[in-house]
N, C-alpha and C. Protein backbone atom coordinates (compact mmCIF):
# COMPACT_ATOMS: atom_id res chain seq x y z
N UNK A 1 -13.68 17.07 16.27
CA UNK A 1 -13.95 16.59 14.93
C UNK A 1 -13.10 15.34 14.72
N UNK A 2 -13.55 14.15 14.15
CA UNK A 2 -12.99 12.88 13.63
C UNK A 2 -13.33 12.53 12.63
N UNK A 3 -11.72 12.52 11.97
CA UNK A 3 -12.00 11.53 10.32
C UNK A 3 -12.17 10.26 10.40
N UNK A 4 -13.33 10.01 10.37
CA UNK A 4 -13.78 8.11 10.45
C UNK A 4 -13.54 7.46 9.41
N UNK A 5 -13.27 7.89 8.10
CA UNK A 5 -12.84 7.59 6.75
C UNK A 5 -12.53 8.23 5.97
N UNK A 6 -11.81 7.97 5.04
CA UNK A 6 -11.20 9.10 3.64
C UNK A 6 -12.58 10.02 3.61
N UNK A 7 -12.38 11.36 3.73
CA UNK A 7 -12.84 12.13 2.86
C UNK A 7 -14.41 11.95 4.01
N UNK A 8 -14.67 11.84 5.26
CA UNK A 8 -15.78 11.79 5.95
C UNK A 8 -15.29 12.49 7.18
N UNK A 9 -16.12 12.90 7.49
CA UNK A 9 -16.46 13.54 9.15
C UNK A 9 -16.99 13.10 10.40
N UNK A 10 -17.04 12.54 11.10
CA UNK A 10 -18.20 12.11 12.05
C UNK A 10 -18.65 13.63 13.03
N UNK A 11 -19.75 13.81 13.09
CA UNK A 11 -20.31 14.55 14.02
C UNK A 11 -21.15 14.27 14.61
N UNK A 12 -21.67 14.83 15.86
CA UNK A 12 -22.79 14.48 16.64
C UNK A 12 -24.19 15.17 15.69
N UNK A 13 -25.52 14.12 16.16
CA UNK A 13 -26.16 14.24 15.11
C UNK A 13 -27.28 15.22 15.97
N UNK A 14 -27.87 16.43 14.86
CA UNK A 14 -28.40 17.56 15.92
C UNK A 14 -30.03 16.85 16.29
N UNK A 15 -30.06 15.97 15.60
CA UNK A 15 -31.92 15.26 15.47
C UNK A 15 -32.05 15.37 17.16
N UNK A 16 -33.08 15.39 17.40
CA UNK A 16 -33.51 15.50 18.79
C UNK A 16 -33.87 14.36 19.33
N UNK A 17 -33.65 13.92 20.10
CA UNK A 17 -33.96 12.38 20.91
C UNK A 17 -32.94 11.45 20.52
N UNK A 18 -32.15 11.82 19.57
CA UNK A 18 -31.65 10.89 18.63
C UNK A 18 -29.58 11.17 19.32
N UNK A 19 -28.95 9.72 19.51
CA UNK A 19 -27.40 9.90 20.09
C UNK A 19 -26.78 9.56 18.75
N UNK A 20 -25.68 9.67 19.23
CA UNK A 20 -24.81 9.28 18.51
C UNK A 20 -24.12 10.49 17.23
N UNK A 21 -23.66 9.63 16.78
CA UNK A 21 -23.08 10.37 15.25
C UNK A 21 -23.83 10.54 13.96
N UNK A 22 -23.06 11.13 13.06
CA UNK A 22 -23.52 11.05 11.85
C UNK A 22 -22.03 11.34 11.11
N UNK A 23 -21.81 10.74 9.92
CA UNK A 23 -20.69 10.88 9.14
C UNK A 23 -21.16 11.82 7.77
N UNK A 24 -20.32 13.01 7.66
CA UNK A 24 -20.59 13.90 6.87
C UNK A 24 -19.45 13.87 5.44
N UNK A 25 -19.39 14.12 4.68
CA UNK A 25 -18.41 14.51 3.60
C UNK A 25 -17.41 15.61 4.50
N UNK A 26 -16.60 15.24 4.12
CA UNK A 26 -15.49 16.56 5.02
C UNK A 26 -15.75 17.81 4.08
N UNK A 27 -15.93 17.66 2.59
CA UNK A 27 -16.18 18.83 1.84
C UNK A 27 -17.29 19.92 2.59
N UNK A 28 -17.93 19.13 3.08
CA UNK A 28 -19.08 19.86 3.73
C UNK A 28 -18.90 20.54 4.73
N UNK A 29 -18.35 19.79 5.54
CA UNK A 29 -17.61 19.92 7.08
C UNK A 29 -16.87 21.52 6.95
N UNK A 30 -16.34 21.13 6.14
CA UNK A 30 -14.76 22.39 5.34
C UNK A 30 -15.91 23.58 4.96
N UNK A 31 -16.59 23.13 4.28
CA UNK A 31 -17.04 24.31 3.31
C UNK A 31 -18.15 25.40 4.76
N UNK A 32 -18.25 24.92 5.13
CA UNK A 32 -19.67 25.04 6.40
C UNK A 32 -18.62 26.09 7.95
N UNK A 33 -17.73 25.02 7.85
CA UNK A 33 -16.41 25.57 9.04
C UNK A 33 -16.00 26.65 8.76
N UNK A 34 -15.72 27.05 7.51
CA UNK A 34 -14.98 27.75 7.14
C UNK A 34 -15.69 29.16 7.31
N UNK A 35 -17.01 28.96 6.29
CA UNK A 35 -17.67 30.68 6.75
C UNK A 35 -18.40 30.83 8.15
N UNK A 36 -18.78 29.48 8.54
CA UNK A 36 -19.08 30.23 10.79
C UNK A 36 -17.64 30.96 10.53
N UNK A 37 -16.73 30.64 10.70
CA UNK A 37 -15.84 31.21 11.53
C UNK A 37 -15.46 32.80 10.68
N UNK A 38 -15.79 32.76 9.40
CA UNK A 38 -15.64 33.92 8.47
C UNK A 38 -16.92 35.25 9.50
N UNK A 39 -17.32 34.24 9.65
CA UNK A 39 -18.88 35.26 9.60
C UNK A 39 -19.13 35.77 11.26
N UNK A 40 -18.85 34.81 12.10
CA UNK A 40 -18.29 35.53 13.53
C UNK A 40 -17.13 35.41 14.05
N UNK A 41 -15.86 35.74 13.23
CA UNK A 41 -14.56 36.08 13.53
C UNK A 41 -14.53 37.38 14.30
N UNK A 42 -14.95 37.94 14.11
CA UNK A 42 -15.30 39.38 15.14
C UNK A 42 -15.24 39.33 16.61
N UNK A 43 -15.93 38.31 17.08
CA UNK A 43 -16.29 37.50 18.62
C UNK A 43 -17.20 38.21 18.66
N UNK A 44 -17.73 39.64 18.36
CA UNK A 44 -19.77 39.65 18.37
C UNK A 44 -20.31 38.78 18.35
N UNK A 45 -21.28 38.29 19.12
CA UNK A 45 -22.56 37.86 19.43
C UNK A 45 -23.60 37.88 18.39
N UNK A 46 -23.84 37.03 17.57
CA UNK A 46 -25.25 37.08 16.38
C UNK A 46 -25.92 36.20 16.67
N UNK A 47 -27.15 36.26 16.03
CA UNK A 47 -28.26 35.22 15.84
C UNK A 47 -27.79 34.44 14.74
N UNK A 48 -28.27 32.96 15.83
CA UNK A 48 -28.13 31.53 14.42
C UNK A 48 -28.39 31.70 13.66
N UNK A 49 -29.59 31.92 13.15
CA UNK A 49 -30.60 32.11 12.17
C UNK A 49 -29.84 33.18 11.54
N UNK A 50 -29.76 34.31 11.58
CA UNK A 50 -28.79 35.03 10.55
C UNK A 50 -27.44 34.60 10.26
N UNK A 51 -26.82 34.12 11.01
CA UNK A 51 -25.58 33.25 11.00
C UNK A 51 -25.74 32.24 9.86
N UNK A 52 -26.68 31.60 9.99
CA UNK A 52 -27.05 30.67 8.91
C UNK A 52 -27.52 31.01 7.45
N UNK A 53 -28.39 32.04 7.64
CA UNK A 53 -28.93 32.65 6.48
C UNK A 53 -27.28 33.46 5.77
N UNK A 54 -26.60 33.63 6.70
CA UNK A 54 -25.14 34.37 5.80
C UNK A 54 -24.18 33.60 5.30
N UNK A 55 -24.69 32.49 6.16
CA UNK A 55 -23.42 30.69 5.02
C UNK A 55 -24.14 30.80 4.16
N UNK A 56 -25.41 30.61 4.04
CA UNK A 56 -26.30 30.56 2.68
C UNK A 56 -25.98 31.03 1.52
N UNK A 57 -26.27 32.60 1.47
CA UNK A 57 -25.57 33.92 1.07
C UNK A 57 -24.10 33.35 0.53
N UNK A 58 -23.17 32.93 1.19
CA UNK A 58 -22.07 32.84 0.76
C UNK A 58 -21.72 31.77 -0.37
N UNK A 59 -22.86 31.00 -0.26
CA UNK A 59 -22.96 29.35 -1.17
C UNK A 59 -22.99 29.87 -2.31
N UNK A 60 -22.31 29.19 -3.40
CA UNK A 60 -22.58 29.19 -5.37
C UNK A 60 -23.80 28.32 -5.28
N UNK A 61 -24.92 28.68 -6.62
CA UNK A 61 -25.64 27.71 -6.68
C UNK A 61 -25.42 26.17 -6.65
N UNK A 62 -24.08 25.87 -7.30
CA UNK A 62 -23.67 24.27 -7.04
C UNK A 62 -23.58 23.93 -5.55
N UNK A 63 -22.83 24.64 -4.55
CA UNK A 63 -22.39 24.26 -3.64
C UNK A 63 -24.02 24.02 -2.61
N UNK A 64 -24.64 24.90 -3.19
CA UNK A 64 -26.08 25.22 -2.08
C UNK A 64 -26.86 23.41 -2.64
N UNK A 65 -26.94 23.34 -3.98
CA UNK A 65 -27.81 22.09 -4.98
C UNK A 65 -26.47 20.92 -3.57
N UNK A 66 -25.63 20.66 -4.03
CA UNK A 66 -24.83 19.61 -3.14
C UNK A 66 -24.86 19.40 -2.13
N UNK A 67 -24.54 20.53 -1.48
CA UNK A 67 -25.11 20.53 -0.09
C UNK A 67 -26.50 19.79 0.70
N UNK A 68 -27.06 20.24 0.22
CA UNK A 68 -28.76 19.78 1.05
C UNK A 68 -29.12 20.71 1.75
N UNK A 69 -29.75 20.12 2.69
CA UNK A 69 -30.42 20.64 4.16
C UNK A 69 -29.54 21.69 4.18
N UNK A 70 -29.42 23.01 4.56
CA UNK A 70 -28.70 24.35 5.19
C UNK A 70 -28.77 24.07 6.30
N UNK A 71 -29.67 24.36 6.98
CA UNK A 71 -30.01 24.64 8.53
C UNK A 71 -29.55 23.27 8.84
N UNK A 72 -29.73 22.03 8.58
CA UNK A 72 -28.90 20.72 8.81
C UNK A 72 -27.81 20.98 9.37
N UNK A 73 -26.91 21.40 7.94
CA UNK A 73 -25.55 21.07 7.95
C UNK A 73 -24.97 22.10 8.85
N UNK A 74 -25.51 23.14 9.19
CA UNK A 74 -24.59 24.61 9.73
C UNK A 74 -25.08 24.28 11.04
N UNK A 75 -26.25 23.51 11.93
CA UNK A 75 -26.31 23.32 12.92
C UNK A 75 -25.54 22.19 13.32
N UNK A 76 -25.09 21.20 12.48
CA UNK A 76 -24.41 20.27 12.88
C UNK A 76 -23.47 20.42 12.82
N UNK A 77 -22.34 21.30 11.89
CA UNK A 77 -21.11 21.75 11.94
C UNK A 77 -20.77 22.38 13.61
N UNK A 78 -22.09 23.63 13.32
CA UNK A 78 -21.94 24.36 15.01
C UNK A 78 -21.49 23.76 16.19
N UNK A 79 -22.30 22.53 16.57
CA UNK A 79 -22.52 21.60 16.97
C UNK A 79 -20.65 20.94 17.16
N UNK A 80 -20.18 20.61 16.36
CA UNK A 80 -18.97 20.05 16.43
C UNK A 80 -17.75 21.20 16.75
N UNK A 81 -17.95 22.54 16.71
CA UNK A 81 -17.24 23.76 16.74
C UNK A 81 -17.31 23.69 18.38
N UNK A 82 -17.58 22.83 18.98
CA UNK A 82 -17.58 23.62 20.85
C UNK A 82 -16.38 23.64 21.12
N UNK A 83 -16.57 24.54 21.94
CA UNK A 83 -15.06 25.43 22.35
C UNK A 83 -14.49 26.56 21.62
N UNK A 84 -15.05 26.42 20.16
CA UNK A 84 -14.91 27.68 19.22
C UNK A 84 -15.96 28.51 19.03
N UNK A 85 -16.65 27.99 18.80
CA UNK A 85 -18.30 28.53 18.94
C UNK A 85 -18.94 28.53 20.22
N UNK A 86 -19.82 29.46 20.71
CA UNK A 86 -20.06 29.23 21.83
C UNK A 86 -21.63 30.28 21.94
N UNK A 87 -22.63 29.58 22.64
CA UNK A 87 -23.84 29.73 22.93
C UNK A 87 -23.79 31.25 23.68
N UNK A 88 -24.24 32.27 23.49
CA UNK A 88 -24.31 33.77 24.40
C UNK A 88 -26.20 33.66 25.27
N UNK A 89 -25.58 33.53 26.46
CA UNK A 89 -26.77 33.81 27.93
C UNK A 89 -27.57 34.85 27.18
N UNK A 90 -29.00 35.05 26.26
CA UNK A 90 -29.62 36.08 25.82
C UNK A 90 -31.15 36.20 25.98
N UNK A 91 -31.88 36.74 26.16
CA UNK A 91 -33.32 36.49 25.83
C UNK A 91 -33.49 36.32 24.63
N UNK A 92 -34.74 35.78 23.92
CA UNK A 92 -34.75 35.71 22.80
C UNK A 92 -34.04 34.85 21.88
N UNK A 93 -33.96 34.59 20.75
CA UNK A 93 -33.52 33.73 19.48
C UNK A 93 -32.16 33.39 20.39
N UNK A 94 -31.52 32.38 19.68
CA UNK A 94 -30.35 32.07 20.12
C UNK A 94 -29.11 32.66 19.57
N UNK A 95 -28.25 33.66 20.37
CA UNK A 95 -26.85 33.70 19.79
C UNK A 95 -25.89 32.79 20.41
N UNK A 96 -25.30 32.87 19.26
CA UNK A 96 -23.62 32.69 19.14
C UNK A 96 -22.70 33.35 19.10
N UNK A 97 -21.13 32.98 19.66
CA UNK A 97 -20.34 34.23 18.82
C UNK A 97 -18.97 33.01 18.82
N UNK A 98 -17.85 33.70 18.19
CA UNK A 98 -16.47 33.17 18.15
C UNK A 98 -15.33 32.75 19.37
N UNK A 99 -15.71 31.89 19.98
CA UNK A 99 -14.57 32.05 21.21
C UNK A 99 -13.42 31.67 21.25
N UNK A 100 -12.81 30.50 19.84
CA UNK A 100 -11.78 30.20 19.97
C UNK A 100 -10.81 30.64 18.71
């Protein structure tokens, strides 16, 4: 993770075909970081997609309206979590779990 400016994030951007970065609000960054790691602190193995649907769940209506995109922001957070987060070898949907 890199602060490229007050109060911004840079992350890799999850768009497909697409390099580079994207600069996020760190509020976001923070707010997004904070429940992955709430939500598979366990080191169990879950599905993204429920993983995601449970940051959701955890959002106030303000924070969800500010936010934007969900699935955006929690795949692109993910995304910047490597080495903490980590992809599980599975059939089917994709898990994750907590590795660092």
């Amino acid at each position: 993770m890199a602060v490229v400016s007050e109060g911004r994030v840079a992350c890799r951007t999850p768009a497909e075909g697409r390099e580079g970065v994207t600069n996020i609000p760190a509020w976001k960054f923070d707010l997004i970081r904070g429940h992955i790691a709430e939500i598979l602190g366990d080191g169990k193995p879950q599905v993204y997609n429920d993983v995601r649907d449970a940051v959701g769940a955890r959002l106030t209506a303000e924070q969800a309206r500010a936010l934007g995109k969900l699935g955006w922001h929690v795949i692109t957070v993910k995304l910047e979590l490597r080495g903490k987060v980590e992809r599980v070898a599975a059939k089917g949907p994709q898990q994750i779990r907590w590795a660092g």
